[in-house]
C-alpha atoms as a PDB file:
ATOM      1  CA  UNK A   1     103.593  76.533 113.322  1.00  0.00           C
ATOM      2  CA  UNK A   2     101.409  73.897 115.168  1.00  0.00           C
ATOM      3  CA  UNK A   3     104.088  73.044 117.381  1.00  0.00           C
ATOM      4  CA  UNK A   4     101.098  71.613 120.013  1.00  0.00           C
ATOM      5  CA  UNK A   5      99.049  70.045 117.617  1.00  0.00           C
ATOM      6  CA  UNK A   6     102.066  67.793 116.041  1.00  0.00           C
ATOM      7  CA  UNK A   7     103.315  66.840 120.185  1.00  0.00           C
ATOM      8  CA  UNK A   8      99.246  65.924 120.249  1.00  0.00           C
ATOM      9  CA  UNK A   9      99.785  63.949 117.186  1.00  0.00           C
ATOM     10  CA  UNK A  10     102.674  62.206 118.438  1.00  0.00           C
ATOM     11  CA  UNK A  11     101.078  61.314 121.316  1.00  0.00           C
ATOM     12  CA  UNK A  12      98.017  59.812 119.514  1.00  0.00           C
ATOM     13  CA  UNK A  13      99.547  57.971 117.205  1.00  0.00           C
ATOM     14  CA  UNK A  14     102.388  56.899 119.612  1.00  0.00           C
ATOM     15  CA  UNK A  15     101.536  56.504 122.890  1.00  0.00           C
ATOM     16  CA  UNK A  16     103.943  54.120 123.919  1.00  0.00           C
ATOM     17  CA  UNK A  17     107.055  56.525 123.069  1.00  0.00           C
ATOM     18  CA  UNK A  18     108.332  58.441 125.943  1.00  0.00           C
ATOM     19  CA  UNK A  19     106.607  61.637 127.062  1.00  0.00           C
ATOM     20  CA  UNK A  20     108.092  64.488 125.936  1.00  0.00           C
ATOM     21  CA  UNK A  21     110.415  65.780 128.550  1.00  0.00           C
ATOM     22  CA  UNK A  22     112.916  67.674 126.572  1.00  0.00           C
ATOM     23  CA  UNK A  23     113.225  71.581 126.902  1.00  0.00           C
ATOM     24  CA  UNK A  24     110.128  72.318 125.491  1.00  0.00           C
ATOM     25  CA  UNK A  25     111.709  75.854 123.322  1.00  0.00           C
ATOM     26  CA  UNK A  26     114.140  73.585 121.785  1.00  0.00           C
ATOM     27  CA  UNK A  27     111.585  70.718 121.057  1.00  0.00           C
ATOM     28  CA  UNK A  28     109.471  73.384 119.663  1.00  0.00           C
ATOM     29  CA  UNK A  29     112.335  74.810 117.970  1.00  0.00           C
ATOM     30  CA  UNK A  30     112.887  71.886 116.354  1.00  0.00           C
ATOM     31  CA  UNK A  31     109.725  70.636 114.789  1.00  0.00           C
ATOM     32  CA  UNK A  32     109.551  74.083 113.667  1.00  0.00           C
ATOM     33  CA  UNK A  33     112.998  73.675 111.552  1.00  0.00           C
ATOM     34  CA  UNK A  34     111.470  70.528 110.362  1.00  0.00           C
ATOM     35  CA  UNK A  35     108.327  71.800 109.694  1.00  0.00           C
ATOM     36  CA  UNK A  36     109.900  74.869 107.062  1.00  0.00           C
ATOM     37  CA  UNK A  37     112.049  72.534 105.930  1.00  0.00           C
ATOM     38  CA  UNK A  38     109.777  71.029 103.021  1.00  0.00           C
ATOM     39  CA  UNK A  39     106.618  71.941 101.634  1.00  0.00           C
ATOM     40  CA  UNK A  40     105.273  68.433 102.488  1.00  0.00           C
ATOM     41  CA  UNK A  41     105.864  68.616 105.859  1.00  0.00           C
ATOM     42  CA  UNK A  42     103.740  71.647 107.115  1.00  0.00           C
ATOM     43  CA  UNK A  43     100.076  69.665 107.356  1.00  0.00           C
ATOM     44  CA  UNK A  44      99.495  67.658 110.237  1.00  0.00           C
ATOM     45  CA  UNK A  45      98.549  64.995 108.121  1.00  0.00           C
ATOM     46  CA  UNK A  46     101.793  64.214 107.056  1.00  0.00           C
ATOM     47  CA  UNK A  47     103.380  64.547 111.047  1.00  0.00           C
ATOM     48  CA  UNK A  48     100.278  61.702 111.408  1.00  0.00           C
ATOM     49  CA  UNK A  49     102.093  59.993 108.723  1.00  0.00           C
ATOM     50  CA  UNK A  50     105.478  60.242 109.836  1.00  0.00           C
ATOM     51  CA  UNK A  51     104.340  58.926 113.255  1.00  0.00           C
ATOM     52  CA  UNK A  52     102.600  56.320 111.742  1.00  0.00           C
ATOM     53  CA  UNK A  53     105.685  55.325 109.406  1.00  0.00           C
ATOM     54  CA  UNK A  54     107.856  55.264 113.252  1.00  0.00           C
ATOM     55  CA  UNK A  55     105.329  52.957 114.397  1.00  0.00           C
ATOM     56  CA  UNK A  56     106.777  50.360 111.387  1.00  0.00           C
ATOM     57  CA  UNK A  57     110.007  49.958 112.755  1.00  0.00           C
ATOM     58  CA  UNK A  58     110.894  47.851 115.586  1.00  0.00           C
ATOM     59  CA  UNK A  59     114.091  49.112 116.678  1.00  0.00           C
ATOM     60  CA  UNK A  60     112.359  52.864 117.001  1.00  0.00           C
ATOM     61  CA  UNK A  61     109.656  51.646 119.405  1.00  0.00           C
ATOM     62  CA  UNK A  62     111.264  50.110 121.362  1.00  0.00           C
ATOM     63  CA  UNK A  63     111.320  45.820 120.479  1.00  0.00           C
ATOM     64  CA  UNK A  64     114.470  45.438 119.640  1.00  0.00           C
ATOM     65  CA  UNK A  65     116.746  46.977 122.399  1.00  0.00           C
ATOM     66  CA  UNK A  66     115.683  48.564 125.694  1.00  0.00           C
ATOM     67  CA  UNK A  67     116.027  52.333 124.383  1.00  0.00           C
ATOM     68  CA  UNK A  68     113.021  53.532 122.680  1.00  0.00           C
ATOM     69  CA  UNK A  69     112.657  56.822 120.296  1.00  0.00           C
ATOM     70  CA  UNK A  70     111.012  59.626 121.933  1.00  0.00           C
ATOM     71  CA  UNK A  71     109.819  62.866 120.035  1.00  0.00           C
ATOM     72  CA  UNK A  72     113.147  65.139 120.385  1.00  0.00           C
ATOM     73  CA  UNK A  73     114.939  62.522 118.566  1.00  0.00           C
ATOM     74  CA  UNK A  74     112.336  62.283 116.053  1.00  0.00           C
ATOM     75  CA  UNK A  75     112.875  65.567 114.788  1.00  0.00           C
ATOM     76  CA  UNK A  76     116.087  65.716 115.291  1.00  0.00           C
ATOM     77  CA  UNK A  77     117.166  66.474 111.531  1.00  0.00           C
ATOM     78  CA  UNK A  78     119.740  64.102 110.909  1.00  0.00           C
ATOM     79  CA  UNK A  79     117.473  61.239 112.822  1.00  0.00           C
ATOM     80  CA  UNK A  80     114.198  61.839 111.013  1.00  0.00           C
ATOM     81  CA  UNK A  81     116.579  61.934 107.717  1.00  0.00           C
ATOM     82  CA  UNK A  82     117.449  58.367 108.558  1.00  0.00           C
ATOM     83  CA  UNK A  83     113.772  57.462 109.146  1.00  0.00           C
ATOM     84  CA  UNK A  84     112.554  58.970 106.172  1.00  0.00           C
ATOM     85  CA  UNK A  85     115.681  57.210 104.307  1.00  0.00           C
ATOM     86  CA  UNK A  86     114.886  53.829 105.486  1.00  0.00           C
ATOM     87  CA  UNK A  87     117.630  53.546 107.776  1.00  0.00           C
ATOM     88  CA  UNK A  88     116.074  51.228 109.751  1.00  0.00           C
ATOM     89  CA  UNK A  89     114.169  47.778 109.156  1.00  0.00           C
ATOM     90  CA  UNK A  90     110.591  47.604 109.298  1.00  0.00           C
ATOM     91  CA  UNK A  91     108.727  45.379 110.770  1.00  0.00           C
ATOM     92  CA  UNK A  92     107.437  43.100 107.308  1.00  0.00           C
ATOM     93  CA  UNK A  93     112.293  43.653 106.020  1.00  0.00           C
ATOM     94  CA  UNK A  94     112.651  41.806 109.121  1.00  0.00           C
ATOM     95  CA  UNK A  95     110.572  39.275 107.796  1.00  0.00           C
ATOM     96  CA  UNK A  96     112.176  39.259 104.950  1.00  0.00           C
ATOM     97  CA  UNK A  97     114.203  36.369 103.791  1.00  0.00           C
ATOM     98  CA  UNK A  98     116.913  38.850 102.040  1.00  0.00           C
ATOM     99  CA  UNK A  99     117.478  39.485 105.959  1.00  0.00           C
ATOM    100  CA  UNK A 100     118.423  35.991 106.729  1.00  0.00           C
ATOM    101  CA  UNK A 101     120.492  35.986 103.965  1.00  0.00           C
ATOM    102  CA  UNK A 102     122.370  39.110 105.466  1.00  0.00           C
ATOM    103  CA  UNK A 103     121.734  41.743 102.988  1.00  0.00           C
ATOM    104  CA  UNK A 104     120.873  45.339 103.944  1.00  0.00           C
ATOM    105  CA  UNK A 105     117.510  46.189 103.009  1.00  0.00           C
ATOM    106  CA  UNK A 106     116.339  49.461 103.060  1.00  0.00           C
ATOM    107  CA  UNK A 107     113.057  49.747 101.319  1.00  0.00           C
ATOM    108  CA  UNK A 108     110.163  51.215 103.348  1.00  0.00           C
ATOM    109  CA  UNK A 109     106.488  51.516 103.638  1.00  0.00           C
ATOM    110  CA  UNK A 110     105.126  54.368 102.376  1.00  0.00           C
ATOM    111  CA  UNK A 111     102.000  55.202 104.259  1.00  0.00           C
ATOM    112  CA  UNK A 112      98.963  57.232 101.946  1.00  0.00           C
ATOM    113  CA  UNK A 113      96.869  59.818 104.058  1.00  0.00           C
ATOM    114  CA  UNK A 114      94.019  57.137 103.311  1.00  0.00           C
ATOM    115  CA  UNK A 115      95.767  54.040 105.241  1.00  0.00           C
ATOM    116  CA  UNK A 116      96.865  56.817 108.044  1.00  0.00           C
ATOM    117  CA  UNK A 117      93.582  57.850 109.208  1.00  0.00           C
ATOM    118  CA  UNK A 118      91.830  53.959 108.772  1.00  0.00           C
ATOM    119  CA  UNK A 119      95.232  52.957 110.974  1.00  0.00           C
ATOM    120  CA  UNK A 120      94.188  56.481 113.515  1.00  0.00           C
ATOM    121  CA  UNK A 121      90.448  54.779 113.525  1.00  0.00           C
ATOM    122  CA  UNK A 122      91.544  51.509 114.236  1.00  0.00           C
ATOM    123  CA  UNK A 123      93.876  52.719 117.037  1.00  0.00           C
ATOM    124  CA  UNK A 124      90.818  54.782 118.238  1.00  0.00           C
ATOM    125  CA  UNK A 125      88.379  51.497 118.683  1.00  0.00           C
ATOM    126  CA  UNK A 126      91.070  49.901 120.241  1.00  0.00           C
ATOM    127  CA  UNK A 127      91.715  52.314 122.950  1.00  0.00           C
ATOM    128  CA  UNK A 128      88.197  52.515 123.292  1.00  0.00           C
ATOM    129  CA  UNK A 129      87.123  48.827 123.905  1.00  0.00           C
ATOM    130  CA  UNK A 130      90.354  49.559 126.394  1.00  0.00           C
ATOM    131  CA  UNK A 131      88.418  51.904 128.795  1.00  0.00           C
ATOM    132  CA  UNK A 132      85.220  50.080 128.124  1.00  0.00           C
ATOM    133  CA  UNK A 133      86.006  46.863 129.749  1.00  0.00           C
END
């Protein structure tokens, strides 16, 4: 298992999420139980996804309350179940007018490996022109 290469990817694609400071054989325990869980799951390219989808909600980075997710809750089974469920709002359902109106919505956006890596190139630019100046 990549264990190293999917706390790189969550780092890249989520840099603002808290450093990783959990026991680091139960983290990689973990993302290894995740990663064996389903087929899907064991490329990187769908941990950049996942990560990607995280960034899309709000309440998981951090914008909502003070408590932000950090990577050992991510892959905490029952919490990436709710992420992958849509158990929280994204940013464009809490735009939604069906969320004024008080209904639960739970749709979410599902990310393709194509908008992943143009969002991973954007990010890159950006954090370039950062360190430029």
């Amino acid at each position: 298992m990549p264990v190293s290469e999917i706390v790189a990817r969550y780092r890249e694609v989520l840099p603002e999420l808290p450093e990783p400071r959990e026991d680091a054989e139960k983290l990689g325990k973990d993302i290894a139980a995740r990663w064996k869980s389903k087929p899907e799951r064991q490329s990187l390219e769908w941990w950049g996804w996942f990560f990607a989808l995280v960034r899309e909600h709000p309440y998981l980075m951090g914008e909502v309350e003070q408590w932000r997710a950090g990577l050992a809750w991510l892959v905490c089974r029952a919490n990436m179940d709710k992420v992958l469920g849509g158990h929280y709002l994204t940013r464009d359902q809490m735009g939604d007018p069906k969320r004024a109106q008080g209904e639960v919505v739970r749709e979410t956006k599902s990310w393709s490996l194509e908008e992943y890596e143009q969002m991973r190139a954007e990010r890159a630019r950006e954090q370039a022109q950062d360190k430029s100046g």
